[in-house]
C-alpha atoms as a PDB file:
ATOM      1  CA  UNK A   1      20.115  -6.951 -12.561  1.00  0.00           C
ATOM      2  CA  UNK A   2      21.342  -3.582 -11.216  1.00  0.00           C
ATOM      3  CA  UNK A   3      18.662  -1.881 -12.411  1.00  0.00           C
ATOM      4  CA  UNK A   4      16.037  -4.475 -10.591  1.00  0.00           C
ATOM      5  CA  UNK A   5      17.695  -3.944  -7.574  1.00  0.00           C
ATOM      6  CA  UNK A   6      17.370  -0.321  -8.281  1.00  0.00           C
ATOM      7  CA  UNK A   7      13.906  -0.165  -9.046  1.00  0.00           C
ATOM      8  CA  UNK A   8      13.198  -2.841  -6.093  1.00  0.00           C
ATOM      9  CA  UNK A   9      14.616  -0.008  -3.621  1.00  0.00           C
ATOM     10  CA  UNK A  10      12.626   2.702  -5.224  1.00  0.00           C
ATOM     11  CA  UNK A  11       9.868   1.703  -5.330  1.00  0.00           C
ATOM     12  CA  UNK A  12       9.461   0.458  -1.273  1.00  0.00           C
ATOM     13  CA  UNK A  13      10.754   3.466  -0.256  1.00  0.00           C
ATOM     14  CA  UNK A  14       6.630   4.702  -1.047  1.00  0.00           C
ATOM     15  CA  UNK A  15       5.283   2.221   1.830  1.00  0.00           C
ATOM     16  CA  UNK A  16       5.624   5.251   4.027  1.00  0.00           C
ATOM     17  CA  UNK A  17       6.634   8.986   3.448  1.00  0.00           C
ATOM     18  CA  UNK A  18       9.142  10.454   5.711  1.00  0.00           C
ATOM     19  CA  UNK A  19      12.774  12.127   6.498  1.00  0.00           C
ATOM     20  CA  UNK A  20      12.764   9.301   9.392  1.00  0.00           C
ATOM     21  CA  UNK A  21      12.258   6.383   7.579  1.00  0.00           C
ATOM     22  CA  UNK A  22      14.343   7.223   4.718  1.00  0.00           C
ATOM     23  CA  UNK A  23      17.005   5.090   6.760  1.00  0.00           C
ATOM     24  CA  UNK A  24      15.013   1.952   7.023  1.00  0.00           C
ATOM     25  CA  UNK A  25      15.201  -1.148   5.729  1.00  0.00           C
ATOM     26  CA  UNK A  26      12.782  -2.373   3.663  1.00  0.00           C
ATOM     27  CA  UNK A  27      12.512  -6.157   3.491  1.00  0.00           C
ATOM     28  CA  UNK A  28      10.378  -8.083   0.286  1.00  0.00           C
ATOM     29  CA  UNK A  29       9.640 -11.929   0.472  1.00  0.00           C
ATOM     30  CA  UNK A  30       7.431 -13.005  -2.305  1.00  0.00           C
ATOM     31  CA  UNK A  31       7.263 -16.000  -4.652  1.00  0.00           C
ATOM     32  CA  UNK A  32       8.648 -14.382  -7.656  1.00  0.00           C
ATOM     33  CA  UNK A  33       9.824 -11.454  -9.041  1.00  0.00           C
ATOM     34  CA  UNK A  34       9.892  -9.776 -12.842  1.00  0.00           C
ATOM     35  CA  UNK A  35      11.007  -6.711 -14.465  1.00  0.00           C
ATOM     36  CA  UNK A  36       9.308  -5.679 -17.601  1.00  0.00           C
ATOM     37  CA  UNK A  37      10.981  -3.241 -19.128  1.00  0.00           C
ATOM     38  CA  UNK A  38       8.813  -2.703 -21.834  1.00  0.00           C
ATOM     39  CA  UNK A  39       6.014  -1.667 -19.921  1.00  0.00           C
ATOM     40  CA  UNK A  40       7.996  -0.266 -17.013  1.00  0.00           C
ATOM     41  CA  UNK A  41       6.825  -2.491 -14.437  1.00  0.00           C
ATOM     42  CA  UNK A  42       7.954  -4.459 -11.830  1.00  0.00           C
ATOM     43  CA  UNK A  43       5.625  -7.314  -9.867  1.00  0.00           C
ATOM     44  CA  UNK A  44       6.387  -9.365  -7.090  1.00  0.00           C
ATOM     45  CA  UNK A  45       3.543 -12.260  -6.607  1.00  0.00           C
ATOM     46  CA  UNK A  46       2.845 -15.036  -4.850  1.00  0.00           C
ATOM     47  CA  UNK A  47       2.525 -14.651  -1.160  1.00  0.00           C
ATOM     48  CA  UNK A  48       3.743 -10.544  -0.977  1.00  0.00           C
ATOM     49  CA  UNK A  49       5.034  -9.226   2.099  1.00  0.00           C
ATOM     50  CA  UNK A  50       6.775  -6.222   2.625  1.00  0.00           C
ATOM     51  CA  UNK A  51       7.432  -4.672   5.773  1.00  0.00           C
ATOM     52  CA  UNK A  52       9.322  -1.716   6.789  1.00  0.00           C
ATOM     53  CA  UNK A  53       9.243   0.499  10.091  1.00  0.00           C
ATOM     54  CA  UNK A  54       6.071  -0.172  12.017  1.00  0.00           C
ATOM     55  CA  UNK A  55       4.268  -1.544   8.382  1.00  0.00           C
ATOM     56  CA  UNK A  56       3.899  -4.408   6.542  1.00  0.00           C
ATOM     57  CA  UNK A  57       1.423  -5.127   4.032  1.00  0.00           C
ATOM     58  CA  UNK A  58       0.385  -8.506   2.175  1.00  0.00           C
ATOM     59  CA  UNK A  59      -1.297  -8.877  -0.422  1.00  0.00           C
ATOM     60  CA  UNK A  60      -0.886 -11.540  -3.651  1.00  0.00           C
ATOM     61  CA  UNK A  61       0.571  -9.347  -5.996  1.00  0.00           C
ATOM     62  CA  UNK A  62       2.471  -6.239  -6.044  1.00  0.00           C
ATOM     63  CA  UNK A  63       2.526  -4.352  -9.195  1.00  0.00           C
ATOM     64  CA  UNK A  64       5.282  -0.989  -9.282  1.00  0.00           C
ATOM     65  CA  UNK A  65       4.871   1.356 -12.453  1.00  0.00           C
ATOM     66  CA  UNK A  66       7.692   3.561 -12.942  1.00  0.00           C
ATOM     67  CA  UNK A  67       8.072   6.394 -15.667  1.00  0.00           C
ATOM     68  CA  UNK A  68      11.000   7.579 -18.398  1.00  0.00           C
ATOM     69  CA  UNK A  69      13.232   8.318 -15.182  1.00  0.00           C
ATOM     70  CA  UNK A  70      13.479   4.609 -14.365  1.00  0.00           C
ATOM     71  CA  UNK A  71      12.968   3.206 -10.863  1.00  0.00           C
ATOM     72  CA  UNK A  72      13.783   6.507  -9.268  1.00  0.00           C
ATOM     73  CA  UNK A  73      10.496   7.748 -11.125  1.00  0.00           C
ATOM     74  CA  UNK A  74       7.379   5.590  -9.428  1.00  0.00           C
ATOM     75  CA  UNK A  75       4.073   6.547 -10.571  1.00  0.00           C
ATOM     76  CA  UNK A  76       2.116   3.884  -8.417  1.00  0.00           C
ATOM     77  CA  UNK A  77       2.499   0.860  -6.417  1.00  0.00           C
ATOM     78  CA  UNK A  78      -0.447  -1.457  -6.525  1.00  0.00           C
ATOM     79  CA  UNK A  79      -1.314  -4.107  -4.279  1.00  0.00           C
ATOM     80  CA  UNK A  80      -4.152  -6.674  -5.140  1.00  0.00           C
ATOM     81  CA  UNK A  81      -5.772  -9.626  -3.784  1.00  0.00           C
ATOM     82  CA  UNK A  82      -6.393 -10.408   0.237  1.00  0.00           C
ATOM     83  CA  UNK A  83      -4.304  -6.814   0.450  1.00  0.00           C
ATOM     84  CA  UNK A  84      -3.550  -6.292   4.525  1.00  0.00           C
ATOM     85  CA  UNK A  85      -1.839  -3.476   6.195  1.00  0.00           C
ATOM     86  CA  UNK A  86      -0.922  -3.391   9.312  1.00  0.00           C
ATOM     87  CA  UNK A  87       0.915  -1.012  11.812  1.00  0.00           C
ATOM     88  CA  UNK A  88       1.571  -0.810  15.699  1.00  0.00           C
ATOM     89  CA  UNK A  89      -1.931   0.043  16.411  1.00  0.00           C
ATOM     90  CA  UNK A  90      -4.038  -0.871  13.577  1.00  0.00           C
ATOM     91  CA  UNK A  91      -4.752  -2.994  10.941  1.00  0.00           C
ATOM     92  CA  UNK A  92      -7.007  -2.393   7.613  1.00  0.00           C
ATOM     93  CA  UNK A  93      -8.000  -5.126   5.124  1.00  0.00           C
ATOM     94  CA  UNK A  94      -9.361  -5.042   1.387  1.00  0.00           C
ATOM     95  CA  UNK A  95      -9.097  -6.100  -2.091  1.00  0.00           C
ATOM     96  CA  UNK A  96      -6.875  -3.301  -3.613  1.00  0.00           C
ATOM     97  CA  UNK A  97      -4.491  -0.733  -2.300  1.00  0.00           C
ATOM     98  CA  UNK A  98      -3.126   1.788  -4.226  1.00  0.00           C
ATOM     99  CA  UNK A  99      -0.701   4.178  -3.560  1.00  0.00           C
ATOM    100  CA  UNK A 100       0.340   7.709  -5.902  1.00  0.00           C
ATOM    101  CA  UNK A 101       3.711   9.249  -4.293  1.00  0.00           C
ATOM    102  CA  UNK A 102       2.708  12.646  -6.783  1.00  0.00           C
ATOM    103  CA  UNK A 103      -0.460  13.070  -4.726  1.00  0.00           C
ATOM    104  CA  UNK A 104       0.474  11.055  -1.333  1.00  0.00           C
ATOM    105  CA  UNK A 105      -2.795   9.142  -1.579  1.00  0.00           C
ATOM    106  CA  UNK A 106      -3.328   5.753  -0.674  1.00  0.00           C
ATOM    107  CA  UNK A 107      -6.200   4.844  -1.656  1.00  0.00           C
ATOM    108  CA  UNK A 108      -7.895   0.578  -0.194  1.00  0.00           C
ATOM    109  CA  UNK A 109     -10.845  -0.416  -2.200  1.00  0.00           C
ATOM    110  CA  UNK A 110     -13.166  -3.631  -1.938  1.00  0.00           C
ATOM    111  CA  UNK A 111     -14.512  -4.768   1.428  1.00  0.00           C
ATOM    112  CA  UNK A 112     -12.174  -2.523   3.603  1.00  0.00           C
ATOM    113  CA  UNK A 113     -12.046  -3.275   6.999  1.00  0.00           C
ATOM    114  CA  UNK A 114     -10.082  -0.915   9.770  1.00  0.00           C
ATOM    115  CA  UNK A 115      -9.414  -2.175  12.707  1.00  0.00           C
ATOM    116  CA  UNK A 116      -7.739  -0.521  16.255  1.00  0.00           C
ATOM    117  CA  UNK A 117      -8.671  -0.259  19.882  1.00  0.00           C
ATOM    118  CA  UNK A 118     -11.080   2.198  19.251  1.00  0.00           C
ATOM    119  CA  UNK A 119     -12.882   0.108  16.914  1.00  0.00           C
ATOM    120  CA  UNK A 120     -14.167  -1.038  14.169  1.00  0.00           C
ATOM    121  CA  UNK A 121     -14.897   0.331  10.434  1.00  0.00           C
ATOM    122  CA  UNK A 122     -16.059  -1.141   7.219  1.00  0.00           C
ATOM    123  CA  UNK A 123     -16.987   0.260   3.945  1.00  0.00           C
ATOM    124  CA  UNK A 124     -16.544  -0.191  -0.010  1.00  0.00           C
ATOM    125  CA  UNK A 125     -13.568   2.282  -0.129  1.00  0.00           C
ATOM    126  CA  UNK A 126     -11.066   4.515   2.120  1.00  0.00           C
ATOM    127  CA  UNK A 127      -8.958   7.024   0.988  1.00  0.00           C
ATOM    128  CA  UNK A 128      -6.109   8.021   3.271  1.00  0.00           C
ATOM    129  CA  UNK A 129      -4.262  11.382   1.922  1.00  0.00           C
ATOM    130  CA  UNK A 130      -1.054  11.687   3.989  1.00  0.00           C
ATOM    131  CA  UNK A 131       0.125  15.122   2.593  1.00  0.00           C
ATOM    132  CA  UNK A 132      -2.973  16.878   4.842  1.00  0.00           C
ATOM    133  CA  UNK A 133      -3.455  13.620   7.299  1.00  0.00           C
ATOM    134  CA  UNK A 134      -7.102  13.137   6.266  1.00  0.00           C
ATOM    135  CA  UNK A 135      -8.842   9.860   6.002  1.00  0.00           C
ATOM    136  CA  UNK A 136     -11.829   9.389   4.319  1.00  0.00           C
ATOM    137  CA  UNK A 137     -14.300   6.103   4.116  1.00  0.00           C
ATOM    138  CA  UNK A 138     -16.602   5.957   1.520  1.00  0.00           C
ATOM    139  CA  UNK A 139     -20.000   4.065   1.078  1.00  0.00           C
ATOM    140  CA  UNK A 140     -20.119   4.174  -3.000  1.00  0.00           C
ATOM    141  CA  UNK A 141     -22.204   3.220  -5.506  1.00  0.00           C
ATOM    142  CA  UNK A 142     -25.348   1.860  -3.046  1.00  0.00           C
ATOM    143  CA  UNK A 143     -22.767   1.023  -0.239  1.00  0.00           C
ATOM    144  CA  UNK A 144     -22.855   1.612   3.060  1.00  0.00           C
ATOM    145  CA  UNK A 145     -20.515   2.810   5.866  1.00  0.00           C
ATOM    146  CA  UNK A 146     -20.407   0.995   8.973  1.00  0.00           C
ATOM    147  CA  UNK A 147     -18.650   1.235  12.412  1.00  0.00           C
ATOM    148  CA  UNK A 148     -18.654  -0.185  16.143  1.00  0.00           C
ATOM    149  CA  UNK A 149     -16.525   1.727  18.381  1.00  0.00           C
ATOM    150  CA  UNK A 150     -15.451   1.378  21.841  1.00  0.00           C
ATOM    151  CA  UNK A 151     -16.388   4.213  24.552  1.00  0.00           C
ATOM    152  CA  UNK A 152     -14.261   4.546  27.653  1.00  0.00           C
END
């Protein structure tokens, strides 16, 4: 059970990067939750929310991998099906998020959907790298990018 707990904290510390919200609580709600040891994995499903410090995401199923080092060691959180993010001044939507704390990407695939007061973006795939603050949206195979924005 200690080492649940363990991994639980590890692995929602990735929601965001930062000295600042190293303090912050990080608060999980979800229908179940299992540890598999054998394949190094930990999944919360069933109505996922997690929400920490101006985020919280939702999705149906969170999937943690973690390597040799334990929980402390994360390789990727996944989040899959109706996956929403949302923060103080936007909110994206898609099928999949994933998230690599090696490479600080985040990447939300499947139908993505931005939205802020600026406006409005949709695509098949954005790719937010948080290590050089760039953010990417993709059309992909035969897709299309699309956007309505607000002028002042």
């Amino acid at each position: 059970m200690r080492r649940a707990l363990g991994l639980l904290l590890a692995a929602l510390t990735l929601l965001l990067p930062g000295a600042t919200l190293a303090a912050s609580p990080v608060k999980v709600t979800a229908d179940s939750f299992e540890v598999h040891e054998a394949d190094s994995q930990a999944v919360f499903a069933g109505n996922v929310v997690v929400t920490r410090a101006g985020l919280t995401v939702w999705a149906d199923k969170v999937v943690v991998d973690y390597g040799a080092g334990g929980p402390e060691n994360v390789r990727s959180f996944v989040a899959t099906g109706h996956v929403r993010l949302k923060t103080e001044d936007q909110q994206a939507t898609g099928e999949r998020a994933v998230f690599d704390p090696g490479t600080q990407i985040l990447r939300l695939v499947g139908n993505v959907t931005v939205v802020n007061a600026s406006g409005t973006v949709n695509g098949p795939e954005l790719t937010i790298n948080l290590v050089d603050n760039t953010t990417v949206f993709s059309g992909g195979k035969g897709g299309r990018v699309t956007g309505v924005f607000t002028t002042q």
